[in-house]
C-alpha atoms as a PDB file:
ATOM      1  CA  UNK A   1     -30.936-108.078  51.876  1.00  0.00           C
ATOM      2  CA  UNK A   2     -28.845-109.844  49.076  1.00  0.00           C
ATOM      3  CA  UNK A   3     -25.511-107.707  48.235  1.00  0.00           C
ATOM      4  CA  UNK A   4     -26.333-108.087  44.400  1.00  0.00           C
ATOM      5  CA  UNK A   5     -29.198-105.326  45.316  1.00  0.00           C
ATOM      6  CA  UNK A   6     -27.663-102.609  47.264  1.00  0.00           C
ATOM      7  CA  UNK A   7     -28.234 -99.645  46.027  1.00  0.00           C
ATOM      8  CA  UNK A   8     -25.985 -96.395  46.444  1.00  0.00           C
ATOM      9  CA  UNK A   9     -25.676 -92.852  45.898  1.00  0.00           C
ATOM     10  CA  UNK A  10     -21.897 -92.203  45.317  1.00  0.00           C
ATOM     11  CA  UNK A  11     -20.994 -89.480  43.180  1.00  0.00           C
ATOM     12  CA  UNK A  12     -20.270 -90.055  39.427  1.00  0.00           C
ATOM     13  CA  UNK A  13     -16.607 -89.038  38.884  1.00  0.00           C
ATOM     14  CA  UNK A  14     -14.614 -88.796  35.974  1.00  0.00           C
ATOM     15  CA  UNK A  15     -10.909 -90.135  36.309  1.00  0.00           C
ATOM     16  CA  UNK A  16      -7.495 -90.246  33.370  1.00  0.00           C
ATOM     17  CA  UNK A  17      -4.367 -91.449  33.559  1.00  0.00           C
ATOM     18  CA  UNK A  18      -2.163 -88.864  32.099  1.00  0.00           C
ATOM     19  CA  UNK A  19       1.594 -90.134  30.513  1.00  0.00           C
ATOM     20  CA  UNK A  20       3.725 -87.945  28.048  1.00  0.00           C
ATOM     21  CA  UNK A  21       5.704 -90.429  25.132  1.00  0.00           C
ATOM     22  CA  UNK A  22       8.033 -90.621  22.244  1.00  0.00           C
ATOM     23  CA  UNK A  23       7.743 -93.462  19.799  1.00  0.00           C
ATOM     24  CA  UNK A  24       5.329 -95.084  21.750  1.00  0.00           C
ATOM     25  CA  UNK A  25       7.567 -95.178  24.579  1.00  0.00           C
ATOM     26  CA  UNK A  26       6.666 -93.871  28.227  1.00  0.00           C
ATOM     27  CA  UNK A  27       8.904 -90.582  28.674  1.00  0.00           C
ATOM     28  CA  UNK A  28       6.954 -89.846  31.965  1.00  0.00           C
ATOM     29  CA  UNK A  29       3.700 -90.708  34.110  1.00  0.00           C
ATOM     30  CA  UNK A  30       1.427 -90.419  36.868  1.00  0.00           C
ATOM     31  CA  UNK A  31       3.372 -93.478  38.415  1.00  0.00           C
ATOM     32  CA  UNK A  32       6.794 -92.130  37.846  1.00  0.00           C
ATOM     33  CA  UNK A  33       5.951 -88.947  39.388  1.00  0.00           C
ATOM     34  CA  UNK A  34       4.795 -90.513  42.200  1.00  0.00           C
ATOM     35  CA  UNK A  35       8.297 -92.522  42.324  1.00  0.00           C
ATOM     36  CA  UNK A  36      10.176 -89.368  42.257  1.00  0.00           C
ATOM     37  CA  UNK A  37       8.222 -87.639  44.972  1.00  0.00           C
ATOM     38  CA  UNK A  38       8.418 -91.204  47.114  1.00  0.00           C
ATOM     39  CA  UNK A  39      12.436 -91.203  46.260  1.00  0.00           C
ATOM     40  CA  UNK A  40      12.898 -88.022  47.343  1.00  0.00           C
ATOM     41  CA  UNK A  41      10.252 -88.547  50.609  1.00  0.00           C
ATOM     42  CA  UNK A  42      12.448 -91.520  51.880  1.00  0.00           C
ATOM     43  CA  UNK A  43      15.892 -90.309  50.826  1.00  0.00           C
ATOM     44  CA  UNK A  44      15.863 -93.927  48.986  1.00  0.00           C
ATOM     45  CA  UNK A  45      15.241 -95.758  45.858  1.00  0.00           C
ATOM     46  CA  UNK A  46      14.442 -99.374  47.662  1.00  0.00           C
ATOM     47  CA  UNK A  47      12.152 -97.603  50.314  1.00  0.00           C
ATOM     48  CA  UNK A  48       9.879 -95.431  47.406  1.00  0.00           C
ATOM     49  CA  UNK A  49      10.013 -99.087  45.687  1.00  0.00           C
ATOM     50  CA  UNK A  50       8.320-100.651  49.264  1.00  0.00           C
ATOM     51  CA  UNK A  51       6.186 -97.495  49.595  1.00  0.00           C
ATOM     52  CA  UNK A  52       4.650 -98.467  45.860  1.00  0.00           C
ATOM     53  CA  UNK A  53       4.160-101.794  46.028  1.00  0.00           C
ATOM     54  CA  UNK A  54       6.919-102.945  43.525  1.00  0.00           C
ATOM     55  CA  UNK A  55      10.345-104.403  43.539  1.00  0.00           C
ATOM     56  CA  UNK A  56      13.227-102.659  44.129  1.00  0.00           C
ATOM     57  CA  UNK A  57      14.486-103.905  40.516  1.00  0.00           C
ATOM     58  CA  UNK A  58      11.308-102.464  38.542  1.00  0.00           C
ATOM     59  CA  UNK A  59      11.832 -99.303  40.499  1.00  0.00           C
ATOM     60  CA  UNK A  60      15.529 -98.847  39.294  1.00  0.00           C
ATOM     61  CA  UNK A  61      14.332 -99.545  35.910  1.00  0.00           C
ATOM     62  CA  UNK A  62      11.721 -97.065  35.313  1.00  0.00           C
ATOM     63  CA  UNK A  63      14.419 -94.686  36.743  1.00  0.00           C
ATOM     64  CA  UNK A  64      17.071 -95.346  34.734  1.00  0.00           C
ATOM     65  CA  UNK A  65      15.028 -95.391  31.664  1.00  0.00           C
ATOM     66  CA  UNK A  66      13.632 -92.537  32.254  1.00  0.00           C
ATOM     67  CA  UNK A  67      17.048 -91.528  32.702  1.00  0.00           C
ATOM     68  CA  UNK A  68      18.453 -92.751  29.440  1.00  0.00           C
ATOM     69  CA  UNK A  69      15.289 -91.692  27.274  1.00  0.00           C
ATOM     70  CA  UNK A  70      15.564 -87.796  28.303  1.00  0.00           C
ATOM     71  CA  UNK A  71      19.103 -87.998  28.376  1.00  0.00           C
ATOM     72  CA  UNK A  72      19.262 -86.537  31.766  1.00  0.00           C
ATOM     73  CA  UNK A  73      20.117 -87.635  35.200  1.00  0.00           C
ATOM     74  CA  UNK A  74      17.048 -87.358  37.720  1.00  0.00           C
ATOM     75  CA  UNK A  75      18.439 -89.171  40.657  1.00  0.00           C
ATOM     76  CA  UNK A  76      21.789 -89.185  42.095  1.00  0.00           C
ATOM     77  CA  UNK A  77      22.464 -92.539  44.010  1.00  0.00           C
ATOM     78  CA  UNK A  78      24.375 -92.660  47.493  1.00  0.00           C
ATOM     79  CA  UNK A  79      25.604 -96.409  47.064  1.00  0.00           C
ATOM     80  CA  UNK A  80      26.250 -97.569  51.083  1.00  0.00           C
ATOM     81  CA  UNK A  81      24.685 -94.786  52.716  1.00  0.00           C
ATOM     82  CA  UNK A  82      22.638 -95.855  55.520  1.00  0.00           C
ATOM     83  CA  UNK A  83      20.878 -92.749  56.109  1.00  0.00           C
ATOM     84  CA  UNK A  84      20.362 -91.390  52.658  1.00  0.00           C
ATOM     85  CA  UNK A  85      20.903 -94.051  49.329  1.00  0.00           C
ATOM     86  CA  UNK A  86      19.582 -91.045  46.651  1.00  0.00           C
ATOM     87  CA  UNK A  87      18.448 -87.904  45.679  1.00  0.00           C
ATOM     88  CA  UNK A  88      16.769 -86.273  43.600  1.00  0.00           C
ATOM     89  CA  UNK A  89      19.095 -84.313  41.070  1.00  0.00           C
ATOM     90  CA  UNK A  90      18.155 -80.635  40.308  1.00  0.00           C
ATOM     91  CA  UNK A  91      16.943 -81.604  36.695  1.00  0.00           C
ATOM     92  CA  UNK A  92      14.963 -84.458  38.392  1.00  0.00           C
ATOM     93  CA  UNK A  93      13.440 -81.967  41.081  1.00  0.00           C
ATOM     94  CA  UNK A  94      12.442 -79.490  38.239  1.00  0.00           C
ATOM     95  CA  UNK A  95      10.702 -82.566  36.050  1.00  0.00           C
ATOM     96  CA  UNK A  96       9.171 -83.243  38.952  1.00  0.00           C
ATOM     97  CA  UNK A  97       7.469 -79.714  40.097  1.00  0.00           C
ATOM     98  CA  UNK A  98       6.492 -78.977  36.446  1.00  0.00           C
ATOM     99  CA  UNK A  99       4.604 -82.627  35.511  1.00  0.00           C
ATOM    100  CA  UNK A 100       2.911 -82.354  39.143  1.00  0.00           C
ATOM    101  CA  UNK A 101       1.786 -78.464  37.866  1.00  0.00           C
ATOM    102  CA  UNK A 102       1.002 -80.244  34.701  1.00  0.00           C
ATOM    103  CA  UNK A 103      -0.721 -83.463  35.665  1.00  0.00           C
ATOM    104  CA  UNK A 104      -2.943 -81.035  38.226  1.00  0.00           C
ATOM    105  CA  UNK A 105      -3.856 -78.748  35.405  1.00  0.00           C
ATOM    106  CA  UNK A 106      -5.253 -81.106  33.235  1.00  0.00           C
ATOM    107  CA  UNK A 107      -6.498 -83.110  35.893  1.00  0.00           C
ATOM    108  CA  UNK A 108      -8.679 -79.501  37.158  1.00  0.00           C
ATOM    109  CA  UNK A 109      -9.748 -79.024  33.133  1.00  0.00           C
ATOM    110  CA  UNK A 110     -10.650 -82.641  32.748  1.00  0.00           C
ATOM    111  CA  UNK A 111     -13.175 -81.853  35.668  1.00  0.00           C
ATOM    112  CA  UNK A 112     -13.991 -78.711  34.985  1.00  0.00           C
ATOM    113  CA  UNK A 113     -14.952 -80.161  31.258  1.00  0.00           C
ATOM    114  CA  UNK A 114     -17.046 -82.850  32.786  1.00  0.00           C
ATOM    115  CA  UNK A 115     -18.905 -80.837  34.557  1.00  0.00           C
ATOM    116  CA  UNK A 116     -19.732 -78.734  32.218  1.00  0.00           C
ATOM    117  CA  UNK A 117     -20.702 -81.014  28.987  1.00  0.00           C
ATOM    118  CA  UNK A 118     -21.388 -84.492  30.979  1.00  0.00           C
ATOM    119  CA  UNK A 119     -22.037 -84.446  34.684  1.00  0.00           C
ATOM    120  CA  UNK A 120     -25.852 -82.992  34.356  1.00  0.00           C
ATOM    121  CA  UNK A 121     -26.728 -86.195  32.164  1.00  0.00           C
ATOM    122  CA  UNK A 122     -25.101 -88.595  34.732  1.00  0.00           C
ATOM    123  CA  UNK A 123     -25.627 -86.808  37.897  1.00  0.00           C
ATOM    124  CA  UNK A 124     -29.043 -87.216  38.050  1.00  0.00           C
ATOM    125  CA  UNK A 125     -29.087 -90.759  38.449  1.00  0.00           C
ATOM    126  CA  UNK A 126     -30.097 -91.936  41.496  1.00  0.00           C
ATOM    127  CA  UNK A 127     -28.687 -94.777  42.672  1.00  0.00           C
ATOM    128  CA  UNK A 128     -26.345 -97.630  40.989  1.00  0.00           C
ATOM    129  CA  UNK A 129     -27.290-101.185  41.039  1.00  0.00           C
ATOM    130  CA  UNK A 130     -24.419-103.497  42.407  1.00  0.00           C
ATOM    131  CA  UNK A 131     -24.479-106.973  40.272  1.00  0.00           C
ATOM    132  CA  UNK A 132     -22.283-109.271  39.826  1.00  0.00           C
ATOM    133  CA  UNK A 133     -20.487-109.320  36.733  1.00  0.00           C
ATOM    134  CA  UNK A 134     -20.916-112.900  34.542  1.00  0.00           C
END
């Protein structure tokens, strides 16, 4: 059986990014939630960096322009600590809980909405034909 015609029944989901900005500027995201909650997981700015795939450098800079844009400080660094190189600062903890309440909220409406308006039209399709794309 040739790949280009397997056939499967995997669910039709909806899926959105969600990011709040000013200017046209990133204020805060999915991915810098998940930064925060992997800085304050590993105690460390370079290990939530190696946890998400990115350098340590791009790490530090979503920080500290996140930082500089609210006008806030959201980690507090530990320079030379072995066992713990940051923190997350109160303000940063309370960003934190409220955009994860946030982001899951919207995320729940998003599929609640789908569900309701779309999900009837699409969920009765059967099966989706893999091809490769030319």
């Amino acid at each position: 059986m040739d790949e280009r015609d397997l056939k499967t029944t995997a669910p039709v989901q909806v899926k959105a990014k969600l990011w709040i900005e000013v200017d046209g500027n990133v204020l805060f995201s999915q991915g810098r939630m998940r930064l925060l909650e992997a800085i304050d997981e590993t105690g460390s700015i370079s290990q939530a960096a190696a946890k998400m795939g990115m350098s340590y450098r791009a790490a530090w800079g979503k920080v500290t322009t996140t930082e500089q844009r609210l006008g806030v400080n959201l980690v507090e660094r530990f320079p030379g600590h072995k066992e713990q190189g940051a923190a997350l600062t109160e303000q940063g903890r309370q960003l934190l809980q409220r955009f994860q309440a946030f982001n899951g909220e919207v995320l729940q409406a998003i599929d609640d909405l789908f569900a309701k308006h779309v999900q009837g039209l699409v969920g009765d399709i059967p099966s989706i034909t893999m091809e490769d794309e030319d």
